[in-house]
Protein backbone atom coordinates (compact mmCIF):
# COMPACT_ATOMS: atom_id res chain seq x y z
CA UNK A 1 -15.85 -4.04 19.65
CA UNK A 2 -16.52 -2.27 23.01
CA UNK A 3 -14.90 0.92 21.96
CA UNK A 4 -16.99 0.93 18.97
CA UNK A 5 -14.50 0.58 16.10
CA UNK A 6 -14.63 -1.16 13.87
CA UNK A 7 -12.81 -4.95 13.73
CA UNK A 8 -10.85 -5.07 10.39
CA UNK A 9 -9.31 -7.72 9.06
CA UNK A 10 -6.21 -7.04 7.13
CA UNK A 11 -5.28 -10.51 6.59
CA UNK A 12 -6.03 -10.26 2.59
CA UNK A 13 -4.10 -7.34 2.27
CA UNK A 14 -1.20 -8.71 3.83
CA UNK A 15 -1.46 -11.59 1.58
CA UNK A 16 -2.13 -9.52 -1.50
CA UNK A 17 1.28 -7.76 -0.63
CA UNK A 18 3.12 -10.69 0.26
CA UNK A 19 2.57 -12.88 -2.79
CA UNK A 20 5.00 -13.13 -6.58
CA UNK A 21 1.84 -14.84 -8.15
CA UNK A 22 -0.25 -11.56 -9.14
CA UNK A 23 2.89 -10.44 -12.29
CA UNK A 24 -0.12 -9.75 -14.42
CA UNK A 25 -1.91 -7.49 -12.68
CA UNK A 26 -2.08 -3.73 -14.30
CA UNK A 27 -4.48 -1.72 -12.32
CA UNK A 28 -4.40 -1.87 -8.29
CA UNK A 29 -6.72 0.20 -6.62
CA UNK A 30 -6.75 0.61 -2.75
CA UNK A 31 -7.70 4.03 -2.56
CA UNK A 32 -9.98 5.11 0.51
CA UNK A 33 -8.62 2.84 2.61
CA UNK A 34 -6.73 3.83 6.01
CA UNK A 35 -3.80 1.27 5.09
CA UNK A 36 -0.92 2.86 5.94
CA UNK A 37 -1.22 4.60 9.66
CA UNK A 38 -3.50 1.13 11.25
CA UNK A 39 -1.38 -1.57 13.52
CA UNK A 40 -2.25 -5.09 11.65
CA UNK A 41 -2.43 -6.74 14.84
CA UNK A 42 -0.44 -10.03 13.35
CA UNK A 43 2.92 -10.99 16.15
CA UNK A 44 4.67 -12.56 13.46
CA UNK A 45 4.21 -10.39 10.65
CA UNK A 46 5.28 -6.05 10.18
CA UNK A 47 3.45 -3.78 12.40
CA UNK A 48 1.75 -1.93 9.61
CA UNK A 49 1.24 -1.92 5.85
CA UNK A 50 4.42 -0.76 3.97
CA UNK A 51 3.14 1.47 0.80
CA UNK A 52 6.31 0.26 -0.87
CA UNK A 53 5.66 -3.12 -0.29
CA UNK A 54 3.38 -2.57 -3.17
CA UNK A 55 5.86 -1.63 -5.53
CA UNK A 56 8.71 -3.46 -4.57
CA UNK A 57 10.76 -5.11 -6.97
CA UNK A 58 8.96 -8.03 -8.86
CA UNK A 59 6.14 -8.01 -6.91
CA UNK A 60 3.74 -6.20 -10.12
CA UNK A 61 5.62 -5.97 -13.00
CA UNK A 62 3.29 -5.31 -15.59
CA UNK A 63 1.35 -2.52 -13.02
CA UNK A 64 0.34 0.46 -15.10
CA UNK A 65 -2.18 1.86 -12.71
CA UNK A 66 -2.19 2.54 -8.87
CA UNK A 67 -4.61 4.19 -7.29
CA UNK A 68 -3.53 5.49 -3.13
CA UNK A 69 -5.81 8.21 -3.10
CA UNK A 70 -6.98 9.33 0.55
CA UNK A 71 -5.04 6.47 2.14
CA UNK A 72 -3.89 8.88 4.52
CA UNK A 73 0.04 7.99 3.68
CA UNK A 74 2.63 10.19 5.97
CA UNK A 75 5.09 11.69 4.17
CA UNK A 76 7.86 9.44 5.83
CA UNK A 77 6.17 6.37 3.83
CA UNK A 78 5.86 8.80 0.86
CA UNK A 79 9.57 8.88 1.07
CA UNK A 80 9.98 5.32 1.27
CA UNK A 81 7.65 4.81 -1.32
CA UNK A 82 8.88 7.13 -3.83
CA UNK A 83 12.02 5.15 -3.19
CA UNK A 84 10.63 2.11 -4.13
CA UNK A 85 9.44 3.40 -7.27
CA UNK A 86 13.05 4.76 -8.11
CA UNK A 87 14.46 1.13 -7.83
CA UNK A 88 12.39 -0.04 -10.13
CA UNK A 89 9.27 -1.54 -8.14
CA UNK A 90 7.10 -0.44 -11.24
CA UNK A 91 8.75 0.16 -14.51
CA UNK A 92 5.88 0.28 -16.42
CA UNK A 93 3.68 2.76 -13.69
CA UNK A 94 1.94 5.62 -15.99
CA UNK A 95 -0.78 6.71 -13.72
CA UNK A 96 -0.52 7.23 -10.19
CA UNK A 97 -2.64 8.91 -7.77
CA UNK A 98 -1.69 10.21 -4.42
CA UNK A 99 -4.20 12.86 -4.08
CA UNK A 100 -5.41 13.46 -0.47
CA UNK A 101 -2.71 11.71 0.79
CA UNK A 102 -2.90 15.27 3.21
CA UNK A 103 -4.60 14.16 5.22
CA UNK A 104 -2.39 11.89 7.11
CA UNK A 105 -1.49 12.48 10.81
CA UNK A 106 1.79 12.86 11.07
């Protein structure tokens, strides 16, 4: 673009957080990834990436493995989700990694 960033396409990633069909996935990792602080630039769908839209109920049950390191998450959407988590998003989550989430402007 003129203002020389970078176009992203975010498209997938709604998808990928949208869809029931992935129940036997174990290992997600999206970390690296400025997901949770960029606009998706879609009218008709949320503004941004919801963190607990990837563990929300259903969605991965058999997920063992999520990796948000340095995804820049603000604590708010830490909150929401840790919340997530708590109502059962991932009952069978054993490894989690949230390191350098720090770095997120709040």
């Amino acid at each position: 673009s003129e203002t020389g960033e970078e176009e992203r396409d975010y498209a997938p990633l709604t998808t990928l957080l949208s869809t029931d069909e992935l129940k036997e996935l174990e290992e997600l990792d999206l970390s690296e990834n400025v997901l949770f602080d960029e606009r998706l630039g879609d009218d008709d769908g949320p503004n941004r990436v919801s963190a607990a839209a990837v563990v929300s109920a259903g969605r991965f049950p058999r997920l063992r493995a999520l990796n948000l390191s340095s995804t820049r998450m603000s604590s708010e959407e830490t909150v929401e989700f840790a919340n997530a988590l708590r109502e059962g998003g991932a009952p069978l989550l054993e490894d989690l990694d949230l390191s350098g989430k720090s770095e997120a402007v709040e």
